[in-house]
Protein backbone atom coordinates (compact mmCIF):
# COMPACT_ATOMS: atom_id res chain seq x y z
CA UNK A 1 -15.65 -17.71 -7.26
CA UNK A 2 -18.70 -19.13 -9.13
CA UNK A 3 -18.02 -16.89 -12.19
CA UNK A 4 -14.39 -17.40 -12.27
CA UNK A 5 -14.63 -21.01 -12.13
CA UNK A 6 -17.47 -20.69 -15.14
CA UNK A 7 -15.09 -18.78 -17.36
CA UNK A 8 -12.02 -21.53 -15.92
CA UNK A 9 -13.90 -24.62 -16.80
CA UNK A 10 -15.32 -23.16 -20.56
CA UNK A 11 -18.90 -23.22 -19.46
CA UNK A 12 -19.15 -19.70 -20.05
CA UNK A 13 -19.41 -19.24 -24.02
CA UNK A 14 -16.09 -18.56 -25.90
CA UNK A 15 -16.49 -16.04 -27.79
CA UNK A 16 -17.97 -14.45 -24.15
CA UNK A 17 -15.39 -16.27 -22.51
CA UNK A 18 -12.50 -14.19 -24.89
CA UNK A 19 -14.23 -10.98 -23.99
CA UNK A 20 -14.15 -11.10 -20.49
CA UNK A 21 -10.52 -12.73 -20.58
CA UNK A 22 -9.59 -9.54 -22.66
CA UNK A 23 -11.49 -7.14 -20.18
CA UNK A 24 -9.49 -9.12 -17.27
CA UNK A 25 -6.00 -8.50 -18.81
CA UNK A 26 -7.22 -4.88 -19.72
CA UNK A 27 -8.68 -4.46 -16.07
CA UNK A 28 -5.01 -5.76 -14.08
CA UNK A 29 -3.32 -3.52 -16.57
CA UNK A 30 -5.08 -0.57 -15.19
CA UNK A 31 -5.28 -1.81 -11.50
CA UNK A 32 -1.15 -1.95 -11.44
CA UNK A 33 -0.64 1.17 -13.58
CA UNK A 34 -2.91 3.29 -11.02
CA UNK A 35 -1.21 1.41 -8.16
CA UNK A 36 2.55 2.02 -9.90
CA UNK A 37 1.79 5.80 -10.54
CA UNK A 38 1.00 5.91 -7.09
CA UNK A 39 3.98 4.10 -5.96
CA UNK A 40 5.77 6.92 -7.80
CA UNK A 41 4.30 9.87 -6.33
CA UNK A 42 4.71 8.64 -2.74
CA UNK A 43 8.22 7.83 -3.08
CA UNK A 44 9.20 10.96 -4.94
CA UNK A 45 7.63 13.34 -2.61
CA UNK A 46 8.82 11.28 1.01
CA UNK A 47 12.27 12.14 -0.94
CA UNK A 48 11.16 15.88 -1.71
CA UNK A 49 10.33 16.50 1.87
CA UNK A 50 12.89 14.92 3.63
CA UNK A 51 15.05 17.05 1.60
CA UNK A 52 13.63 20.20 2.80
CA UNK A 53 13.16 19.00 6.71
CA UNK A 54 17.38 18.61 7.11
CA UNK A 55 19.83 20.78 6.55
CA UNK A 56 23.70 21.21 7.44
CA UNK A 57 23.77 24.78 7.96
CA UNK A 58 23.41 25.44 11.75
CA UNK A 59 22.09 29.18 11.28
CA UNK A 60 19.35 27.53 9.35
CA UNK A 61 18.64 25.08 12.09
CA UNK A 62 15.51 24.71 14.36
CA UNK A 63 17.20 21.43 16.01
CA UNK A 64 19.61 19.20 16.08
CA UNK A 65 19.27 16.18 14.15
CA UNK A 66 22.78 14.11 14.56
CA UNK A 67 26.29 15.50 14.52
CA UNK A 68 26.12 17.27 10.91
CA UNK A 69 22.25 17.00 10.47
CA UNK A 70 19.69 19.57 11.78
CA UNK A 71 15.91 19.92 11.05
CA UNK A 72 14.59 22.78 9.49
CA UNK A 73 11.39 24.63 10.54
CA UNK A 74 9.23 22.07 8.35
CA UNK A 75 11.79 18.95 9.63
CA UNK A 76 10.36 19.97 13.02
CA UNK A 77 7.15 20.55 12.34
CA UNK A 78 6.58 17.49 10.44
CA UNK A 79 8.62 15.43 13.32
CA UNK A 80 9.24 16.38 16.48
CA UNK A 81 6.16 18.91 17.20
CA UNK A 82 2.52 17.65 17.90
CA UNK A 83 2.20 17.83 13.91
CA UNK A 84 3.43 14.30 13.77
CA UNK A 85 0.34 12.64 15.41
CA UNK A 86 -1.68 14.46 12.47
CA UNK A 87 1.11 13.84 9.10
CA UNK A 88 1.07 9.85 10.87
CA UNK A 89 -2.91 9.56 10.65
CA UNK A 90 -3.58 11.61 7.80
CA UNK A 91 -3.45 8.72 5.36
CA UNK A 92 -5.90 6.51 7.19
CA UNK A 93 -8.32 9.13 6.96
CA UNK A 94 -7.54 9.08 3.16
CA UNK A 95 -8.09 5.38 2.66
CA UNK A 96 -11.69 5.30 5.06
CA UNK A 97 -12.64 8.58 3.24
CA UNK A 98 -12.47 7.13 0.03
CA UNK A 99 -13.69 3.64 1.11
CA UNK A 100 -16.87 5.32 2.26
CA UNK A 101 -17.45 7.35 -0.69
CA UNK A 102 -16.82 5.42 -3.39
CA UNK A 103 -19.76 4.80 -4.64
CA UNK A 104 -21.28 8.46 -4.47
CA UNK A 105 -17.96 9.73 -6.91
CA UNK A 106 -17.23 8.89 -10.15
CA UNK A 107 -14.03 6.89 -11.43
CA UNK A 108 -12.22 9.89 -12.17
CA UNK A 109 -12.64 11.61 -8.78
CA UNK A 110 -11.70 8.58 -7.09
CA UNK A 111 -8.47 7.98 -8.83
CA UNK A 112 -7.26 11.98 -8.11
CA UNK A 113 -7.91 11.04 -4.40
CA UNK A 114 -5.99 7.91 -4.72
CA UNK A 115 -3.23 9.87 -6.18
CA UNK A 116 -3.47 12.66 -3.26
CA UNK A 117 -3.62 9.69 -0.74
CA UNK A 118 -0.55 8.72 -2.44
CA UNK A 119 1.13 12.38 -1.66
CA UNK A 120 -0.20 11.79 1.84
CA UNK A 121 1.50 8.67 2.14
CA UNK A 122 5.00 9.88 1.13
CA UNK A 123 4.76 13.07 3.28
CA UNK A 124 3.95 10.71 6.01
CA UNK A 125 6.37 7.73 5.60
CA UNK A 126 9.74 10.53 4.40
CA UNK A 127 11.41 10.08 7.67
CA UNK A 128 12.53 7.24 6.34
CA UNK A 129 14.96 8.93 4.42
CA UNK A 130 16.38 10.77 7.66
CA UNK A 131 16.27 7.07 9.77
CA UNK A 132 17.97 4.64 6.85
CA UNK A 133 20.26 5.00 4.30
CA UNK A 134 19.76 5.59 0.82
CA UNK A 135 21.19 2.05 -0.58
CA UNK A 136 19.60 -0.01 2.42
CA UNK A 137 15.88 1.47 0.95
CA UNK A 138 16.72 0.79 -2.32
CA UNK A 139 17.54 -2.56 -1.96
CA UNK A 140 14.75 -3.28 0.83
CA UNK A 141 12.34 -1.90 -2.18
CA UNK A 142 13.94 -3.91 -4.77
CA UNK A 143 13.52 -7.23 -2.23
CA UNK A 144 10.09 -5.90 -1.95
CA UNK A 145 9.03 -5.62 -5.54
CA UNK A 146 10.07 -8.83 -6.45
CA UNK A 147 8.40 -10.55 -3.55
CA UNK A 148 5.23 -8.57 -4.21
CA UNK A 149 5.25 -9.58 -7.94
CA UNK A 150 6.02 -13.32 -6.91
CA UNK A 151 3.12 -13.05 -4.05
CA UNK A 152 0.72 -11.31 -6.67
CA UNK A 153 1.34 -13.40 -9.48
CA UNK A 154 0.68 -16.56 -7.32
CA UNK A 155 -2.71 -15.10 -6.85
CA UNK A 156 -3.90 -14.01 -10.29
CA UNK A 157 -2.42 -17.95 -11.65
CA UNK A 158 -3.51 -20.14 -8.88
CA UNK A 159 -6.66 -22.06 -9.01
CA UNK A 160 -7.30 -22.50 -4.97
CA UNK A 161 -9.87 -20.29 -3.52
CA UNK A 162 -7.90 -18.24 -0.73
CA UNK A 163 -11.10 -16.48 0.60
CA UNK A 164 -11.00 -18.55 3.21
CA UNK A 165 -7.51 -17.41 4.18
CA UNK A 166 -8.68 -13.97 3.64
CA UNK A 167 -10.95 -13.82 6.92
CA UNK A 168 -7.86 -15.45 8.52
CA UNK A 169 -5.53 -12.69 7.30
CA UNK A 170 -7.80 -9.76 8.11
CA UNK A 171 -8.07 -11.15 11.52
CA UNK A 172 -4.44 -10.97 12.05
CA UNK A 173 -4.16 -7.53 10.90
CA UNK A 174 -6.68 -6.22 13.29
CA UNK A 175 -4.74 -7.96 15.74
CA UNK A 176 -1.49 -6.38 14.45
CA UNK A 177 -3.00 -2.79 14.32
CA UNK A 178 -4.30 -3.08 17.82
CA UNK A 179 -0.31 -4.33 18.77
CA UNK A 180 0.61 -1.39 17.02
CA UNK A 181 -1.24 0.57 19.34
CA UNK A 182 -0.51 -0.39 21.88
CA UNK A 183 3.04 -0.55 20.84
CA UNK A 184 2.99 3.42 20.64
CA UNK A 185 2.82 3.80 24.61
CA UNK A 186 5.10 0.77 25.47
CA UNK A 187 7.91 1.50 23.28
CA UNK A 188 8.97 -1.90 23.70
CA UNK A 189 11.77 -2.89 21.00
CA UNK A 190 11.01 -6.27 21.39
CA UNK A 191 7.19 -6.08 20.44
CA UNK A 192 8.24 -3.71 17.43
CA UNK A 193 10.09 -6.66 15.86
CA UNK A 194 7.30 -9.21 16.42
CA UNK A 195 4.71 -6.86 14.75
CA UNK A 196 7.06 -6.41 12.14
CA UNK A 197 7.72 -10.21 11.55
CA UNK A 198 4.43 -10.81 11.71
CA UNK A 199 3.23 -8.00 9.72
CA UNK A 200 5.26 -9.25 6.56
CA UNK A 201 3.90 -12.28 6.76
CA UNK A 202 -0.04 -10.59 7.10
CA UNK A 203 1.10 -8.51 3.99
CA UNK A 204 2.37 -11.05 2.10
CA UNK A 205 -0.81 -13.31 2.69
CA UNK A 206 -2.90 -10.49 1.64
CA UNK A 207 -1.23 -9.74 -1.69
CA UNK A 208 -2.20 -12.97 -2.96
CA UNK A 209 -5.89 -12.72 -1.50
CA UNK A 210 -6.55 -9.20 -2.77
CA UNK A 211 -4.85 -10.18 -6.31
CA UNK A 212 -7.67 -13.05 -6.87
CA UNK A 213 -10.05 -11.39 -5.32
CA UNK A 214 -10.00 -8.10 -7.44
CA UNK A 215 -10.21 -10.82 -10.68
CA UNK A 216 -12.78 -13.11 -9.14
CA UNK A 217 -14.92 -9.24 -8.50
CA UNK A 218 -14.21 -8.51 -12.30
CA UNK A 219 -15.40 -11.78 -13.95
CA UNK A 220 -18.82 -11.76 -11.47
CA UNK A 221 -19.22 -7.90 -12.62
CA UNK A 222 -18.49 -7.88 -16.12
CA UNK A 223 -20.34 -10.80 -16.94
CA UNK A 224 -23.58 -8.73 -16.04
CA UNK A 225 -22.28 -5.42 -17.81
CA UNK A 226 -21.26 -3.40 -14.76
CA UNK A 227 -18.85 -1.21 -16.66
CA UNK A 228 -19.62 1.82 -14.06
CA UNK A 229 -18.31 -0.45 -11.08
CA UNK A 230 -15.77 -1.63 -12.82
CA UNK A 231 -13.97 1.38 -13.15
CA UNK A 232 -14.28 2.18 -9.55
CA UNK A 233 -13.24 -0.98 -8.93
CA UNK A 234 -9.55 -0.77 -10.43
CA UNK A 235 -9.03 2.06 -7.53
CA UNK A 236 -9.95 0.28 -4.89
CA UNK A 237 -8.27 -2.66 -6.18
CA UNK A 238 -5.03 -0.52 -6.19
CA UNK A 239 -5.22 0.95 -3.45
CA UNK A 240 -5.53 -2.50 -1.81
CA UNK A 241 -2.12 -4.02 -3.39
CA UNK A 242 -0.60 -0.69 -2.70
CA UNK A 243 -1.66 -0.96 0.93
CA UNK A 244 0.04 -3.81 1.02
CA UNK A 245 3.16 -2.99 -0.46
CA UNK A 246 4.10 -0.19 1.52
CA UNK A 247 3.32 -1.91 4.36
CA UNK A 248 5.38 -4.92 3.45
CA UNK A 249 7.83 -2.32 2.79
CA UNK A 250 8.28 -0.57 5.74
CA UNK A 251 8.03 -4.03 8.06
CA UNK A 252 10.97 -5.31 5.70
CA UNK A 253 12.69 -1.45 6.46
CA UNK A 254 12.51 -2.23 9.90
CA UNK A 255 13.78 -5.29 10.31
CA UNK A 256 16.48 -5.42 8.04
CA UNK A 257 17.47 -2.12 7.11
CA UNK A 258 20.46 0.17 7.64
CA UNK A 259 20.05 3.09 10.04
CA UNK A 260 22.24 6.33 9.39
């Protein structure tokens, strides 16, 4: 925070000052254009797939989905076979994968990953197009959006230092991925809404803490020069807020949206 509160407060020169303000704005720009193109190519291809995995021709059919709905070959593969266990994890490989090797690839190889994370993502989260109806994930999305752009925008504007709530948050989420867990051999409905509830809240929290803390990381960096990191650092800082959009996302989908 020492940097930001420099370049707050003026004691940072100002005509230094202007340049990193200008390098900021530039540097958000780029962190919610990767994170938007990403959004994209998730979405589109969980709708792409789920198109392919159903079908209403019974000769076609591996299995029966409801009363006019049946899975194809690829619908099975993708969700009833042991293929599921592999298309569920495969984006958490992504996301420590390129967390680990960051630094040893350069900004362009990490933003191709991001984007095939992002293809990961939507072949992994395009049941949802099979579960809910089309209108309920639109408007959960749209309810999303605008809280994420509320949450985010509280973050990049406000002048309180949330690291603190940070350690808090990341906490939580631990405990909410061990719940998770846990969750998969119970099957209990009831602790499926809890780590829902609880997870929007966790989400929420962290889209304000990642939003300052990707432009607290830029003002320490660029005021030394670090235009390598930087780069870098607009992935990761994407792939953070888009973490937490889809996962605000799909807690919201779950608790309040339509089933088919």
């Amino acid at each position: 925070m020492a940097q930001f509160d420099a370049l707050r407060t003026g004691s940072i020169s100002g005509a230094r000052a202007e340049e990193i303000d200008q390098g900021l704005r530039a540097h958000m720009n780029k962190v919610y254009g990767t994170m938007s193109v990403g959004m994209l190519i998730t979405f589109a291809a969980a709708w792409a797939i789920s198109g392919l995995a159903v079908t209403a021709d019974p000769s076609a059919a591996v299995a029966q989905l409801n009363a006019d709905t049946y899975l194809t070959q690829l619908g099975y593969a993708l969700y009833a076979s042991p293929l599921k266990w592999l298309v569920m994890l495969a984006p958490l490989a992504f996301v420590f994968g390129l967390s680990a090797m960051i630094n040893k690839m350069s900004a362009a190889a990490a933003q191709l990953t991001f984007y095939a994370f992002a293809g990961v993502m939507g072949l992994s989260i395009s049941s949802i197009f099979l579960v809910y109806t089309g209108t309920s994930i639109a408007q959960i999305f749209l309810i999303t959006a605008i809280a994420f752009a509320s949450l985010s925008l509280y973050g990049y504007t406000t002048n309180k230092d949330l690291s603190a709530m940070g350690t808090f948050l990341m906490m939580g989420l631990i405990g909410l991925i061990v719940a998770m867990v846990v969750n998969i051999f119970l099957q209990s409905s009831g602790l499926a809404f809890a780590i829902s509830a609880i997870g929007v809240l966790i989400f929420a929290g962290l889209t304000a803490y990642d939003t300052q803390r990707i432009k607290t990381e830029y003002v320490a960096h660029a005021a030394h020069g670090d235009t390598e990191w930087l780069g870098k650092a607009a992935i990761m800082g994407a792939l953070s807020l888009y973490l937490n959009f889809i996962n605000m996302f799909m807690m919201l989908l779950s608790l309040s949206g339509t089933r088919e």
